[in-house]
C-alpha atoms as a PDB file:
ATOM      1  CA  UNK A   1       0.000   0.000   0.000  1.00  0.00           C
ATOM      2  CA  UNK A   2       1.158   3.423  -1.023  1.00  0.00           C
ATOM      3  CA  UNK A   3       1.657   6.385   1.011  1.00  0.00           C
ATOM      4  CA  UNK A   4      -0.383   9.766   0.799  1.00  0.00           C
ATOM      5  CA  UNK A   5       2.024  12.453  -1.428  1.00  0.00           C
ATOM      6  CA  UNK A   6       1.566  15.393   0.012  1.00  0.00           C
ATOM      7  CA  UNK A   7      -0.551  18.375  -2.147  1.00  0.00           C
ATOM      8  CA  UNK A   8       1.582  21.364  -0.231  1.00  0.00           C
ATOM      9  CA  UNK A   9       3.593  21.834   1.954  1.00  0.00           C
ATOM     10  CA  UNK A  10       2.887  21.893   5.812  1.00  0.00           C
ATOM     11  CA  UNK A  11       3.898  25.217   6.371  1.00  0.00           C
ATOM     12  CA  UNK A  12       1.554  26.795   3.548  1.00  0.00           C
ATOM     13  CA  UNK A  13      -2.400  27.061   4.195  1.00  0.00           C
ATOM     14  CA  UNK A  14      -3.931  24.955   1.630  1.00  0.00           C
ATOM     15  CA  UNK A  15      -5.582  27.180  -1.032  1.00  0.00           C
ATOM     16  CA  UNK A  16      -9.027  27.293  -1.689  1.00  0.00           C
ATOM     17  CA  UNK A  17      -9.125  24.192  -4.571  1.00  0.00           C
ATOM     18  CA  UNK A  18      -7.345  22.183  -2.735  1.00  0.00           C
ATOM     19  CA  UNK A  19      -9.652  22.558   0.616  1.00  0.00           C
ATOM     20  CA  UNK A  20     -12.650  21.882  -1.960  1.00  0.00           C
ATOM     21  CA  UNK A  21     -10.922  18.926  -3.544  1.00  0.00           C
ATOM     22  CA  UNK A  22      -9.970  17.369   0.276  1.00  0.00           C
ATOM     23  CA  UNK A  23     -13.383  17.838   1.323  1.00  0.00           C
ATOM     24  CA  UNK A  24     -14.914  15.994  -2.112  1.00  0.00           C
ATOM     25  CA  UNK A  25     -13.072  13.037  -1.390  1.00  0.00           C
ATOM     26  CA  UNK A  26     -14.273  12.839   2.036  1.00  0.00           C
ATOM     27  CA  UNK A  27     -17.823  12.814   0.670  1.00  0.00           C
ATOM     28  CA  UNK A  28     -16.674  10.400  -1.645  1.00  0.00           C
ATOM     29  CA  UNK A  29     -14.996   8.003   1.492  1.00  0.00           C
ATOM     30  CA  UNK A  30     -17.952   8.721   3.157  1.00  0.00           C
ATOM     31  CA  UNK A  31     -20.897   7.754   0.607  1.00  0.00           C
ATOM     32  CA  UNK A  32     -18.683   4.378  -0.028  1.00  0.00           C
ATOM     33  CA  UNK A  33     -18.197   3.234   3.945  1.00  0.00           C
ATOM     34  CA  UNK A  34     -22.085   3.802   4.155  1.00  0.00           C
ATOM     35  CA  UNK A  35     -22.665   1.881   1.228  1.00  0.00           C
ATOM     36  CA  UNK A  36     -20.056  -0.613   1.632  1.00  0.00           C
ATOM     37  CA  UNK A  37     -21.511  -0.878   5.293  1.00  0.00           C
ATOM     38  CA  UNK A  38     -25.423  -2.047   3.672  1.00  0.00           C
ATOM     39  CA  UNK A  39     -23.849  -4.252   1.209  1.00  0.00           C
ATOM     40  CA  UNK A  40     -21.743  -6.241   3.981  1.00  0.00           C
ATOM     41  CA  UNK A  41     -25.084  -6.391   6.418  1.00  0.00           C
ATOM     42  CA  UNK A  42     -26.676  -8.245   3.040  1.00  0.00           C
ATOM     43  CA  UNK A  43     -24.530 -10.870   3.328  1.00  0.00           C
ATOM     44  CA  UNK A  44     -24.497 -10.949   7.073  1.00  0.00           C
ATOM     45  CA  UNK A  45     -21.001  -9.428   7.349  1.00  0.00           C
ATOM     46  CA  UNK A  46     -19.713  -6.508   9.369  1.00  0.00           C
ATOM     47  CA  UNK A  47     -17.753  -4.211   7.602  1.00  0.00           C
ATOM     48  CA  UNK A  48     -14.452  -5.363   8.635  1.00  0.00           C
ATOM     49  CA  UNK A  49     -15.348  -9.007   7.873  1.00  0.00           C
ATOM     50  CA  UNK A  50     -16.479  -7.856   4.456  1.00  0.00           C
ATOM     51  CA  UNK A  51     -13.214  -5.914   3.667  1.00  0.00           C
ATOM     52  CA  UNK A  52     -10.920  -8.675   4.840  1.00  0.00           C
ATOM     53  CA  UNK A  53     -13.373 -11.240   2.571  1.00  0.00           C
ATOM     54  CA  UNK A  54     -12.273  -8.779  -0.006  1.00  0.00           C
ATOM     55  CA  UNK A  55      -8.796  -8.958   0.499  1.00  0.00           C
ATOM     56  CA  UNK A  56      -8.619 -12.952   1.110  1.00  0.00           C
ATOM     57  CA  UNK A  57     -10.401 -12.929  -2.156  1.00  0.00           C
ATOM     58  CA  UNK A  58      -7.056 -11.706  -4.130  1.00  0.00           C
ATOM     59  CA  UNK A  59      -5.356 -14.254  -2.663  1.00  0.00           C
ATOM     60  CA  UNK A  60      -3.812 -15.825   0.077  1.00  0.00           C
ATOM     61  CA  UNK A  61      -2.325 -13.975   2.515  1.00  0.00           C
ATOM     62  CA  UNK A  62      -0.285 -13.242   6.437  1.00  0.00           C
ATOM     63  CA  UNK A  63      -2.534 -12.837   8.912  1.00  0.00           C
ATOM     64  CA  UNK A  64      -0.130  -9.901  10.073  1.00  0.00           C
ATOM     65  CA  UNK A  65      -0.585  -8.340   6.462  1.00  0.00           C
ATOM     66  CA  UNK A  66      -4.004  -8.215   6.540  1.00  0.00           C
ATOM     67  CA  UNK A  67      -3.417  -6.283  10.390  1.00  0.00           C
ATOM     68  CA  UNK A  68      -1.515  -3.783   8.646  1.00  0.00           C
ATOM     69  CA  UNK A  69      -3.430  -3.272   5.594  1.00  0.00           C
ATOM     70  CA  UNK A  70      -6.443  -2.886   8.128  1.00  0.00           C
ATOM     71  CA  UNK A  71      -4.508  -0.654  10.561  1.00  0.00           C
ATOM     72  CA  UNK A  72      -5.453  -2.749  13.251  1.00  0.00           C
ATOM     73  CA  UNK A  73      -4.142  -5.219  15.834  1.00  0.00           C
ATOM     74  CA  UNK A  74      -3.320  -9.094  14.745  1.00  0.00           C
ATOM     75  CA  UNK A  75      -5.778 -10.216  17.321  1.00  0.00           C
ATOM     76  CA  UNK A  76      -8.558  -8.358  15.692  1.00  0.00           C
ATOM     77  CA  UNK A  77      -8.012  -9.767  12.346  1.00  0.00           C
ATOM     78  CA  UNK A  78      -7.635 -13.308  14.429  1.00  0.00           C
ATOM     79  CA  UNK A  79     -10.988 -12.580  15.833  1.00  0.00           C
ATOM     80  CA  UNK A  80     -12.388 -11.747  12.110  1.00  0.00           C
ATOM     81  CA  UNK A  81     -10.550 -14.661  10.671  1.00  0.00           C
ATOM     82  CA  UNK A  82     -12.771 -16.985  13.159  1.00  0.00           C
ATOM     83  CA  UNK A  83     -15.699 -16.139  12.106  1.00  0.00           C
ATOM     84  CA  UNK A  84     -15.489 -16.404   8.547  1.00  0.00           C
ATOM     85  CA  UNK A  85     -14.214 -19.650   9.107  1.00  0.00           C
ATOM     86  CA  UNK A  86     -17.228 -20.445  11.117  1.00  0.00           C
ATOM     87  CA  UNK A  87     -18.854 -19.458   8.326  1.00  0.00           C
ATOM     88  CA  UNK A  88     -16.790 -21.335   5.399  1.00  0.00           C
ATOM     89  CA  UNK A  89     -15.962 -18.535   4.100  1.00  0.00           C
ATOM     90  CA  UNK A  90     -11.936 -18.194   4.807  1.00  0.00           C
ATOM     91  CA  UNK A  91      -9.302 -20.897   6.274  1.00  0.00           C
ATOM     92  CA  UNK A  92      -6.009 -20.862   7.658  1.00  0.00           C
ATOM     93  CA  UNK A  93      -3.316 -22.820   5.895  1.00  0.00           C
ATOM     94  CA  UNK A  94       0.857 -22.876   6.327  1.00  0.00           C
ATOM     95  CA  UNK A  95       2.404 -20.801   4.100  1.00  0.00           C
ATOM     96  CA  UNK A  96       4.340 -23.446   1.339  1.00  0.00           C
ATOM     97  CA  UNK A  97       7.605 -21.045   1.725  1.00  0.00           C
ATOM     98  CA  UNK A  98       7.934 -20.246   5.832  1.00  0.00           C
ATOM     99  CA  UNK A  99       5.922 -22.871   7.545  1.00  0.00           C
ATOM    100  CA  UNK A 100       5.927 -20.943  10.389  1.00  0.00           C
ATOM    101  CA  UNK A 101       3.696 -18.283   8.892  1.00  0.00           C
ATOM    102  CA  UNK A 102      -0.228 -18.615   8.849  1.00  0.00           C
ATOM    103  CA  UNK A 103      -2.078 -17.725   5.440  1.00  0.00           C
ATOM    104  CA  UNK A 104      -5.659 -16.663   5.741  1.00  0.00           C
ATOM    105  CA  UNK A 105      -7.417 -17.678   2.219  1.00  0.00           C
ATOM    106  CA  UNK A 106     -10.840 -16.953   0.898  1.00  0.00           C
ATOM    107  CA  UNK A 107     -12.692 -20.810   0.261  1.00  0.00           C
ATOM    108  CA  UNK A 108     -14.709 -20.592  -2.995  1.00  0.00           C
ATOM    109  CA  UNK A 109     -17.371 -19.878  -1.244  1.00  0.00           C
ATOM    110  CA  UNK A 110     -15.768 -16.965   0.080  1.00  0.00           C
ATOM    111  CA  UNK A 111     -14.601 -15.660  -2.994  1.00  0.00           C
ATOM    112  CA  UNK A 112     -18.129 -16.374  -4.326  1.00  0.00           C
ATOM    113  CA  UNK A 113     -19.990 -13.660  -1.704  1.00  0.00           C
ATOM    114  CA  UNK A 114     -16.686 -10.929  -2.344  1.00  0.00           C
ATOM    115  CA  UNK A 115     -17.662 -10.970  -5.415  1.00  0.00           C
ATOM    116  CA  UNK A 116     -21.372 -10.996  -5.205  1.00  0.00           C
ATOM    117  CA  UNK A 117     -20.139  -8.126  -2.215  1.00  0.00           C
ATOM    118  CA  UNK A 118     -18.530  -6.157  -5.075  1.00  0.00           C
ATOM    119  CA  UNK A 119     -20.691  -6.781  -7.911  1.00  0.00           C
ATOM    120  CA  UNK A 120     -23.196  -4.827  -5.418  1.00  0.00           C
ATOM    121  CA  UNK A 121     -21.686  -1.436  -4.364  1.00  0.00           C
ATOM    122  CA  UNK A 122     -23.250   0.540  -7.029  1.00  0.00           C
ATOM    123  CA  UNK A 123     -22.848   4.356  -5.210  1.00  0.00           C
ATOM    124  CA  UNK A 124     -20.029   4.949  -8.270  1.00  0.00           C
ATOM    125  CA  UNK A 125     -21.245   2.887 -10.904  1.00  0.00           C
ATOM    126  CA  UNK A 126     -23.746   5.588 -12.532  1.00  0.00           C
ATOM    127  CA  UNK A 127     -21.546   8.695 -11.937  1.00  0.00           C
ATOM    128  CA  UNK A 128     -18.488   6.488 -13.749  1.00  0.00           C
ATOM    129  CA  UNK A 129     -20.388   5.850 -16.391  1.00  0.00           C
ATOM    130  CA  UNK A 130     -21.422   9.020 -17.354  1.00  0.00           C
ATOM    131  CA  UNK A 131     -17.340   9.658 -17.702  1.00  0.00           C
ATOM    132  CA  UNK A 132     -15.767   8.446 -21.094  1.00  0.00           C
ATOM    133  CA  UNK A 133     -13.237   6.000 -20.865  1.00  0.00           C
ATOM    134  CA  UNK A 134     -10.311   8.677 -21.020  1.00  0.00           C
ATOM    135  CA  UNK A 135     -12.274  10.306 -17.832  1.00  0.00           C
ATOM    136  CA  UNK A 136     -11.920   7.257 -16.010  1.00  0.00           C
ATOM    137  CA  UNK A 137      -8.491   6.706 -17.597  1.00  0.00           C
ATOM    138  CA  UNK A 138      -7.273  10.178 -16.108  1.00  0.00           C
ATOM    139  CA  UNK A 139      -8.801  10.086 -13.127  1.00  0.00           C
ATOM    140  CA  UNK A 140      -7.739   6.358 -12.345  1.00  0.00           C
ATOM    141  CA  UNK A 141      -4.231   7.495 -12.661  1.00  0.00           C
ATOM    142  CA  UNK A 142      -4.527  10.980 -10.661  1.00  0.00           C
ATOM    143  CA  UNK A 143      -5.955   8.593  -7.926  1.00  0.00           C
ATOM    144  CA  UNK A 144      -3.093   5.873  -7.930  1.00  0.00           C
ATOM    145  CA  UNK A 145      -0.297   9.089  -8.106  1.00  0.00           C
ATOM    146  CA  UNK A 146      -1.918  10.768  -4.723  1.00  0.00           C
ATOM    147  CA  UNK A 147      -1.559   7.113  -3.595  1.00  0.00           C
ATOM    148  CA  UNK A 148       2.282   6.878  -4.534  1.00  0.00           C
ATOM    149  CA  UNK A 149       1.532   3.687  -6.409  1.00  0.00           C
ATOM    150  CA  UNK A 150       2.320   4.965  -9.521  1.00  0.00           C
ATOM    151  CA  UNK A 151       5.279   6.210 -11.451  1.00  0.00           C
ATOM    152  CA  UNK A 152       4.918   9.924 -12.567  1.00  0.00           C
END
């Protein structure tokens, strides 16, 4: 995960744009934690179960990972991984190259509702689509360079 690059500097008041711009994307974080929120409850997920469903669903992966990606404590994601495996929806396995590490993995099943979970948050879909492709293009990449994840 990338880190935030900054807009300004910290001793400069951010101008006007930039304030507007800040407070759009909280809207934006906003709307989709709501949303996100009512999707999970539809599958009888909390939130947090639903976004590390989400991740598992990529792949398997460290349980510590998953703490960090979450910004949370390894005993919460322990917690989270229990109940999904209640639920057959994740398992534990030893990872292949450390045996000493412990992989949380989506089952199919699991992969099956993170994608039904995603195929369902629809708060962006409309407003996407009324962008052309070099929109989405554009603002795909100004996202992922705030982010630090991609090259300039």
């Amino acid at each position: 995960m990338g880190t935030l690059v900054p807009m300004t500097s910290s001793t400069e008041p951010p101008d006007p744009l930039t304030l507007e711009v800040v407070e759009l994307i909280g809207t934006i974080v906003a709307r989709y934690h709501e949303e996100y929120e009512t999707a999970a409850g539809k599958h009888s997920l909390t939130g947090a179960q639903a976004r590390v469903l989400g991740l598992l669903s990529r792949g398997p992966t460290p349980m510590r990972r998953i703490a960090q990606q979450l910004k949370c404590e390894p005993s919460n994601v322990t917690g989270i991984i229990d109940r999904l495996e209640a639920r057959g929806l994740a398992e534990r396995r030893l990872d292949p190259a450390d045996r000493r590490v412990k992989l949380a993995a989506a089952t199919d099943r699991g992969k099956e509702t993170a994608d039904r979970l995603r195929g369902s948050l629809d708060f962006a879909r409309a407003p996407l689509a009324g962008l052309s492709e070099q929109e989405r293009t554009v603002l795909r990449d100004l996202l992922k360079r705030m982010l630090g994840t991609d090259p300039v």
